[in-house]
Protein backbone atom coordinates (compact mmCIF):
# COMPACT_ATOMS: atom_id res chain seq x y z
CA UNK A 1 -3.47 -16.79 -15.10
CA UNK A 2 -3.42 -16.73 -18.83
CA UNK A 3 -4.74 -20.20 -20.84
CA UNK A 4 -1.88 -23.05 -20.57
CA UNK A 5 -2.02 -23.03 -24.47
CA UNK A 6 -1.63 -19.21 -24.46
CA UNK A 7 1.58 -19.66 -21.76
CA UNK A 8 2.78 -22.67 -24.34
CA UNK A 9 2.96 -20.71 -27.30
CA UNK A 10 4.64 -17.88 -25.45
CA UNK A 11 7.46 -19.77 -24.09
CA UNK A 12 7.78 -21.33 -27.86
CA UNK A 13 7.81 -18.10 -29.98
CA UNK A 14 10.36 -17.26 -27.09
CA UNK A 15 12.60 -20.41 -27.57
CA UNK A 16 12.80 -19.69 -31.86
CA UNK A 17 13.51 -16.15 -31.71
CA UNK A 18 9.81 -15.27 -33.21
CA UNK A 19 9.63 -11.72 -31.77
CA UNK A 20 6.68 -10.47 -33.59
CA UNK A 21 4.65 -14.17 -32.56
CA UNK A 22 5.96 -13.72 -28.98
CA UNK A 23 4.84 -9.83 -29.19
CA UNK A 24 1.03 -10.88 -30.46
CA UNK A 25 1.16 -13.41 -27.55
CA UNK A 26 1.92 -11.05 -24.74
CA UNK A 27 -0.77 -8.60 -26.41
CA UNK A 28 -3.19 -11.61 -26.04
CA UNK A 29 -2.55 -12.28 -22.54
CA UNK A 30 -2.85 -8.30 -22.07
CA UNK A 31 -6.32 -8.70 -23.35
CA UNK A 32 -6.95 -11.37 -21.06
CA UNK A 33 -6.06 -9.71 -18.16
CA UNK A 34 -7.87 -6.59 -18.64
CA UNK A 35 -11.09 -9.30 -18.88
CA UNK A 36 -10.20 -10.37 -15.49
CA UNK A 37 -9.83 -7.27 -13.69
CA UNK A 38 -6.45 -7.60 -13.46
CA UNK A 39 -5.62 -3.82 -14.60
CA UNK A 40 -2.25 -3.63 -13.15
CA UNK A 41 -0.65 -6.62 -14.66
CA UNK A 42 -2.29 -5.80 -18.04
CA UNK A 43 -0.68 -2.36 -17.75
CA UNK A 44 2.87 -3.57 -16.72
CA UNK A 45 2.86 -6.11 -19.60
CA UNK A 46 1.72 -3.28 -21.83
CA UNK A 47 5.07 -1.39 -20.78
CA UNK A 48 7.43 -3.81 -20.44
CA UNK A 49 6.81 -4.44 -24.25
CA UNK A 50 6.77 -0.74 -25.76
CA UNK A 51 9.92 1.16 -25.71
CA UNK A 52 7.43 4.89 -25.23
CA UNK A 53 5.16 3.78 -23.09
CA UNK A 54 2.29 5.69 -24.52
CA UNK A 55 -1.31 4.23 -23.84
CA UNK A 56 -0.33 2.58 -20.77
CA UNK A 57 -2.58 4.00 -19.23
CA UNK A 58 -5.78 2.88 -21.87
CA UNK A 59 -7.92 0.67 -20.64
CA UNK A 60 -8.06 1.18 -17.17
CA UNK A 61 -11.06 0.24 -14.77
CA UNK A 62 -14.27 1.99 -16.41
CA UNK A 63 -15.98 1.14 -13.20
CA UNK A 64 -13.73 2.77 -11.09
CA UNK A 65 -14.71 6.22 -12.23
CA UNK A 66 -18.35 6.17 -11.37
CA UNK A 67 -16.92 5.60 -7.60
CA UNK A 68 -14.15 7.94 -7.76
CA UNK A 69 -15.77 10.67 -5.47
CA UNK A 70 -15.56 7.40 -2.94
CA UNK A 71 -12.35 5.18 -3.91
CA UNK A 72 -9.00 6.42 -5.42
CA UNK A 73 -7.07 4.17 -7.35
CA UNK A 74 -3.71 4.39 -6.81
CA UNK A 75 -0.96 2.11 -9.03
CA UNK A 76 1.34 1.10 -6.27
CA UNK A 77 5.16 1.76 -6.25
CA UNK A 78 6.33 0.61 -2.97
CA UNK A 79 7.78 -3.31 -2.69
CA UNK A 80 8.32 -5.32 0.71
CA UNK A 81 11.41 -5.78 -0.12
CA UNK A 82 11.99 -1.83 0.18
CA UNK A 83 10.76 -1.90 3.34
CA UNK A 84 12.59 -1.24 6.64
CA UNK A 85 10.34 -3.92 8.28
CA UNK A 86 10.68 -5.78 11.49
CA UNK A 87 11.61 -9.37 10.19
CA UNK A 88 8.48 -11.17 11.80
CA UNK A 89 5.94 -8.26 10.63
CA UNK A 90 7.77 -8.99 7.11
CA UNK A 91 6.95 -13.06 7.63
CA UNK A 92 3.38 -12.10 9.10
CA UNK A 93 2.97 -10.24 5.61
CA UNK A 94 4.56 -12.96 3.26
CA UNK A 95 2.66 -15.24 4.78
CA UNK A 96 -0.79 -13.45 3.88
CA UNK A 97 0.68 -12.52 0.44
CA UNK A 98 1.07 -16.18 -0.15
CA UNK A 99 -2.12 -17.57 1.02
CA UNK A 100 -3.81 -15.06 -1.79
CA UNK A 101 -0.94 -16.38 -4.28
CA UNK A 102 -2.09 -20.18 -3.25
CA UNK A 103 -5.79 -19.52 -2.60
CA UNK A 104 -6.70 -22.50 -4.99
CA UNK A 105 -4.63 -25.02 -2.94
CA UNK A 106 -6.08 -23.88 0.26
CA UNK A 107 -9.77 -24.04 -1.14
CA UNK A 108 -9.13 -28.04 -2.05
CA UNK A 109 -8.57 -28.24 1.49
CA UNK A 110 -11.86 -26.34 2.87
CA UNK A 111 -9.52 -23.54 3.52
CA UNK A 112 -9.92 -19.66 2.34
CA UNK A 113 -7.06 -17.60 2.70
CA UNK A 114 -7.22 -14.60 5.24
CA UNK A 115 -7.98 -11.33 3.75
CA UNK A 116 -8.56 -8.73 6.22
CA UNK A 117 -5.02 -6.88 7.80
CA UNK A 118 -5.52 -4.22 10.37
CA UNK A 119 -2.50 -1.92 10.33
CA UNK A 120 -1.74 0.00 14.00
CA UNK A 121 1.70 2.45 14.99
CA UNK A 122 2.16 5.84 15.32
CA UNK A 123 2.24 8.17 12.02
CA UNK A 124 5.04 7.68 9.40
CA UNK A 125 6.11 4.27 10.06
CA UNK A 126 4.47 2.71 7.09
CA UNK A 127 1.10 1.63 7.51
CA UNK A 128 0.41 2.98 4.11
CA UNK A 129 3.31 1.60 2.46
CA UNK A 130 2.79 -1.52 3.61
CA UNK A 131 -0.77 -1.77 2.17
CA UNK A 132 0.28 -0.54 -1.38
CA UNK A 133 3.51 -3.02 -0.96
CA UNK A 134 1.24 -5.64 -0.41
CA UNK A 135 -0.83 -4.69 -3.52
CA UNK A 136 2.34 -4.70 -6.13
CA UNK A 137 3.20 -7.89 -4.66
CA UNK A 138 -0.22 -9.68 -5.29
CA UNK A 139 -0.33 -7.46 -8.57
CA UNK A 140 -3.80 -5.97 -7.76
CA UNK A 141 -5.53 -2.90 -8.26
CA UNK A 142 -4.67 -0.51 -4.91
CA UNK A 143 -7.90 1.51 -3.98
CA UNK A 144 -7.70 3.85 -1.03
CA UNK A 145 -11.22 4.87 0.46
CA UNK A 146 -11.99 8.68 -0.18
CA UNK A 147 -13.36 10.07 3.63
CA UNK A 148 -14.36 13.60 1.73
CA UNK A 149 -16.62 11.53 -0.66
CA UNK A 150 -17.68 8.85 1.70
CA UNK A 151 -18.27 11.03 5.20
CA UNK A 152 -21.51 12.79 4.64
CA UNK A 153 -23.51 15.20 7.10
CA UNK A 154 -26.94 13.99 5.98
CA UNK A 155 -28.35 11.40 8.07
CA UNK A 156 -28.08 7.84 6.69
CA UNK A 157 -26.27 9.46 3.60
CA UNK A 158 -22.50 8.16 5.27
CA UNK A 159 -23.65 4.40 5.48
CA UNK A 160 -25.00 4.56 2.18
CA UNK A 161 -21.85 5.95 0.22
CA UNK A 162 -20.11 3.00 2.80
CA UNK A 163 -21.99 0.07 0.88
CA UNK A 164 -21.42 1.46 -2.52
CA UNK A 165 -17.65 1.56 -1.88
CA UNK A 166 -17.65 -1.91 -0.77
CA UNK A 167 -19.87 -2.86 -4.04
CA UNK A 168 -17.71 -1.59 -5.99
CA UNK A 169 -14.63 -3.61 -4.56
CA UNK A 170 -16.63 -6.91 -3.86
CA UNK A 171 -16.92 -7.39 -8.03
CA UNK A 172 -13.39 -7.18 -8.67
CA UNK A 173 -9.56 -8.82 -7.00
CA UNK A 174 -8.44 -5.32 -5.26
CA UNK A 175 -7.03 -4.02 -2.12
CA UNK A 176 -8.87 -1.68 -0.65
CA UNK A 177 -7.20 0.45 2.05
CA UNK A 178 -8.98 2.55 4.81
CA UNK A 179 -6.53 4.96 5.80
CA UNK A 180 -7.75 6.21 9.95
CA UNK A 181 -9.97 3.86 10.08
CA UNK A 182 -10.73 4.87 13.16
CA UNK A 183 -13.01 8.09 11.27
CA UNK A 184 -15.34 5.61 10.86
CA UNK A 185 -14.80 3.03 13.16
CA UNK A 186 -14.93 4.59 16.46
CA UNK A 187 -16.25 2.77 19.69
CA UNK A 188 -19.91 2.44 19.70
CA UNK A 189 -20.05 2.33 23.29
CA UNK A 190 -18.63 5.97 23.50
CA UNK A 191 -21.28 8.54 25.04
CA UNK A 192 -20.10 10.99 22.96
CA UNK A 193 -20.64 9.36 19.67
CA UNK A 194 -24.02 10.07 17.46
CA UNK A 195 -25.95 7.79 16.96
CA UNK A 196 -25.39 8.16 12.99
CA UNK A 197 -21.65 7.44 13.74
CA UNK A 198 -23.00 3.61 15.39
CA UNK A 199 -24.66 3.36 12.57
CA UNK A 200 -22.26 3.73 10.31
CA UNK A 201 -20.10 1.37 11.79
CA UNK A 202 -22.45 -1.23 11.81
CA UNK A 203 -22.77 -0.65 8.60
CA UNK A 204 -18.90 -1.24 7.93
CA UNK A 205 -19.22 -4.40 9.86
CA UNK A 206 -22.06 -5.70 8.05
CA UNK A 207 -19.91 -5.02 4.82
CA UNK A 208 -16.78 -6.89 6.17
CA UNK A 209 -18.44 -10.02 7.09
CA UNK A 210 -20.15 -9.83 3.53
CA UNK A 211 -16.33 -9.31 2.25
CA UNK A 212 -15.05 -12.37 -0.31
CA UNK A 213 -12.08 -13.74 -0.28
CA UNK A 214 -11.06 -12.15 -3.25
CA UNK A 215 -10.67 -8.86 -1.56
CA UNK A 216 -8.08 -7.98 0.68
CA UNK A 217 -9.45 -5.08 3.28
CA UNK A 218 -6.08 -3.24 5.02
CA UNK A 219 -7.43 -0.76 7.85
CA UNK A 220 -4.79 1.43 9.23
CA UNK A 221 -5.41 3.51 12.62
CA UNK A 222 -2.63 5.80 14.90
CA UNK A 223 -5.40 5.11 17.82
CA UNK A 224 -5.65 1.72 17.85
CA UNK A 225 -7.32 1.94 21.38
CA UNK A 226 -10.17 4.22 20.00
CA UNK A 227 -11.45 1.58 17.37
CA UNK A 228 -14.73 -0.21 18.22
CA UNK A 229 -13.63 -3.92 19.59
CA UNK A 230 -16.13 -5.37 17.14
CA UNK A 231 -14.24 -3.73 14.05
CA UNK A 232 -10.69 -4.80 15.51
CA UNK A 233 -12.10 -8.66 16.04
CA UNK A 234 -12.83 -8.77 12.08
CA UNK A 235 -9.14 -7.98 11.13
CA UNK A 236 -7.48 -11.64 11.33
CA UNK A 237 -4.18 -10.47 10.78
CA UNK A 238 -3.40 -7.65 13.22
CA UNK A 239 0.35 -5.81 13.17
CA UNK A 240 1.92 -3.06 15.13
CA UNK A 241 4.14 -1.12 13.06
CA UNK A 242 6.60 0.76 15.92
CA UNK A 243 8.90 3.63 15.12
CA UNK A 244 12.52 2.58 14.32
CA UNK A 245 14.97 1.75 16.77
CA UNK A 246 18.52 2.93 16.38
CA UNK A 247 19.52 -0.44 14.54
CA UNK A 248 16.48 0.16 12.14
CA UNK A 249 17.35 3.76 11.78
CA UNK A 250 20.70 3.30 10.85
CA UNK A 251 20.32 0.28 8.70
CA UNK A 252 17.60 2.61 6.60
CA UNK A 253 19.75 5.23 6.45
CA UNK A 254 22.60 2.86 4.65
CA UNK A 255 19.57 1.97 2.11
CA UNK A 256 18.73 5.86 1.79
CA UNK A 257 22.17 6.70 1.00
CA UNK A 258 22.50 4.24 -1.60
CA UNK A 259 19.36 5.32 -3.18
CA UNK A 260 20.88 9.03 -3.11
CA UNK A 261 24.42 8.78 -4.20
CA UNK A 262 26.27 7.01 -1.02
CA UNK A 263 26.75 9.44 0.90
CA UNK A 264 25.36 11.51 3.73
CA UNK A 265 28.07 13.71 4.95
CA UNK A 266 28.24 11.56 8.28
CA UNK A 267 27.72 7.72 9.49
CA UNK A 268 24.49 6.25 9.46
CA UNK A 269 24.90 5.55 12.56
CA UNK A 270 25.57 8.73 13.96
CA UNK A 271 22.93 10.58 12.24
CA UNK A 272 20.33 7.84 13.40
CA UNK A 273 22.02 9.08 17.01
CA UNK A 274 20.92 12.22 16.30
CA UNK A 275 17.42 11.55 14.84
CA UNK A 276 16.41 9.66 17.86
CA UNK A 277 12.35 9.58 18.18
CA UNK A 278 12.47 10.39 14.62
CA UNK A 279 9.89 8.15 12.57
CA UNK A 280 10.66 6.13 9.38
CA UNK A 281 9.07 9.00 7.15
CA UNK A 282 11.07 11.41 9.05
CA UNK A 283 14.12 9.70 8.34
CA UNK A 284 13.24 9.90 4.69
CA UNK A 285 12.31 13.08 4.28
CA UNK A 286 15.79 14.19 6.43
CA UNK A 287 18.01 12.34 3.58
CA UNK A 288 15.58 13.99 0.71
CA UNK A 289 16.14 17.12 2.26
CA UNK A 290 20.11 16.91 2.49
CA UNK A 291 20.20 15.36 -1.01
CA UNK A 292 18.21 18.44 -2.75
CA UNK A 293 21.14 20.76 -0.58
CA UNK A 294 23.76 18.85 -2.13
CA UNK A 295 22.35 18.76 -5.54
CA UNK A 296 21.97 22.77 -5.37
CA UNK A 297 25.29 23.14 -4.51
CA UNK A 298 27.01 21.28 -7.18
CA UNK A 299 29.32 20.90 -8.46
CA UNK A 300 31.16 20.98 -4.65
CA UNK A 301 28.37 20.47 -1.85
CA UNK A 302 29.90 20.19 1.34
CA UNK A 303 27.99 17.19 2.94
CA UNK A 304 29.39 17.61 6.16
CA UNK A 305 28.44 20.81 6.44
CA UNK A 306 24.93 20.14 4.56
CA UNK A 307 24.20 17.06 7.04
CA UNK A 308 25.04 19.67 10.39
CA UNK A 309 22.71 22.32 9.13
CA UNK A 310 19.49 19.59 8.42
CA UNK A 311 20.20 18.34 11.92
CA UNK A 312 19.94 21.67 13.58
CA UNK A 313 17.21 22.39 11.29
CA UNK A 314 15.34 19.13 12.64
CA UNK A 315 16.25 20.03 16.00
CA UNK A 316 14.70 23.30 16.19
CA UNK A 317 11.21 21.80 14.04
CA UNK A 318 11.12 18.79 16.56
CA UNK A 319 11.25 21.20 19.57
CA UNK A 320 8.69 23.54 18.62
């Protein structure tokens, strides 16, 4: 947070009209926050107050491109709010999102606030979404671990990459998402497994427990079962994201149509009928799909006819 005299003089160049005093302001707290790390704030002040948003991008992390064979920064789009969430994985998630928000309070208590969310569900139900939603709500930097930078096939080479990744992120406020963590995570106890493998997971635990606060570590798996039991222990916060049911299908659908005009050529509900199994990505790309139809065929798309034709389309894809 900026200086209270900073956030003082804001609020009065605000209250007398000053625009050009209230414009220097929000360029010092800009400054500010790039000091702090804080790259994604700092970059949304920058174009909330410039009508072109050139140079929005100036400034960013130096740091992060010495790593960027081994993390990707990614500026994160996706809100909770947008999400078609099962309302107590949604509290489960608040409630971590606020525990960073109040991590002062909780320290005057002995307390840290819990940092590490493990992420399990079959593909496409947003396990990836989630994490980035979770980094636009705490407005932090959203780095996703790079497996073709990190995975090596020189011995010792893999656990070495591993601890420079988790340098980098220990110095800064971030959340840093393992996408399959399960790559590098596997069971130890597995006959099958190399012995480099072990000890690259024991180098990922060693690197969790040595984690701060600071950082918030999101792992997300499809093979929950296949993760070692010591890596799933160090995830406090542990949530199963399931595929839709018909209710969450439909209700998403009513949001997707919305987004895309208002109409789908049929009822929600009856196109959540027939995209039964489908996941939540599924259902997104289906409504993408009959929206760039429609859009080709203006300035008369038949949506009915449009919707019918993606169906069958999806039918004969999901059967093969």
């Amino acid at each position: 947070m900026a200086r209270s005299d900073l956030l003082l003089d804001l609020v009065e160049a605000e209250r007398r009209g000053d625009r050009d005093r209230f414009r220097v302001l929000v360029e010092s707290v800009i400054a500010e926050e790039r000091a702090k790390q804080h790259h994604l704030v700092a970059d949304r002040l920058s174009e909330i107050i410039t009508t072109t948003g050139a140079g929005s991008n100036a400034g960013r992390d130096s740091h992060a491109s010495a790593v960027s064979d081994l993390v990707h920064e990614v500026v994160p789009r996706r809100r909770l709010d947008e999400l078609q969430l099962d309302p107590i994985v949604l509290q489960v998630l608040r409630e971590l999102s606020q525990e960073q928000k109040r991590s002062e309070l909780l320290r005057s208590y002995g307390l840290e606030p819990r940092n590490r969310l493990l992420l399990s569900g079959p593909p496409g139900n947003g396990k990836t979404s989630v994490a980035e939603a979770i980094a636009a709500e705490l407005m932090l930097p959203f780095y996703v671990v790079r497996y073709e930078g990190v995975v090596s096939s020189f011995l010792g080479e893999t656990a070495a990459r591993l601890d420079h990744a988790f340098e980098f992120a220990r110095s800064r406020r971030c959340v840093l998402f393992f996408d399959e963590l399960d790559t590098i995570a596997k069971e130890r106890s597995d006959e099958h497994e190399t012995g480099e493998i072990k000890r690259v997971v024991s180098t990922l635990l060693l690197q969790i427990d040595r984690l701060p606060p600071h950082v918030i570590l999101v792992g997300a798996t499809n093979h929950g079962e296949l993760l070692d039991r010591a890596a799933w222990r160090r995830f406090q916060v542990r949530v199963e994201l399931k595929a839709p049911s018909r209710a969450q299908a439909t209700t998403y659908l009513d949001k997707l149509a919305a987004r895309f005009g208002g109409d789908l050529g049929l009822a929600p509900r009856t196109i959540a009928d027939k995209l039964a199994g489908a996941s939540f990505a599924e259902i997104e790309e289906f409504a993408q799909d009959v929206r760039r139809r429609a859009i080709l065929e203006l300035p008369d798309p038949n949506m009915r006819r449009i919707v019918q034709e993606r169906l069958e389309h999806w039918r004969t894809q999901a059967s093969e």
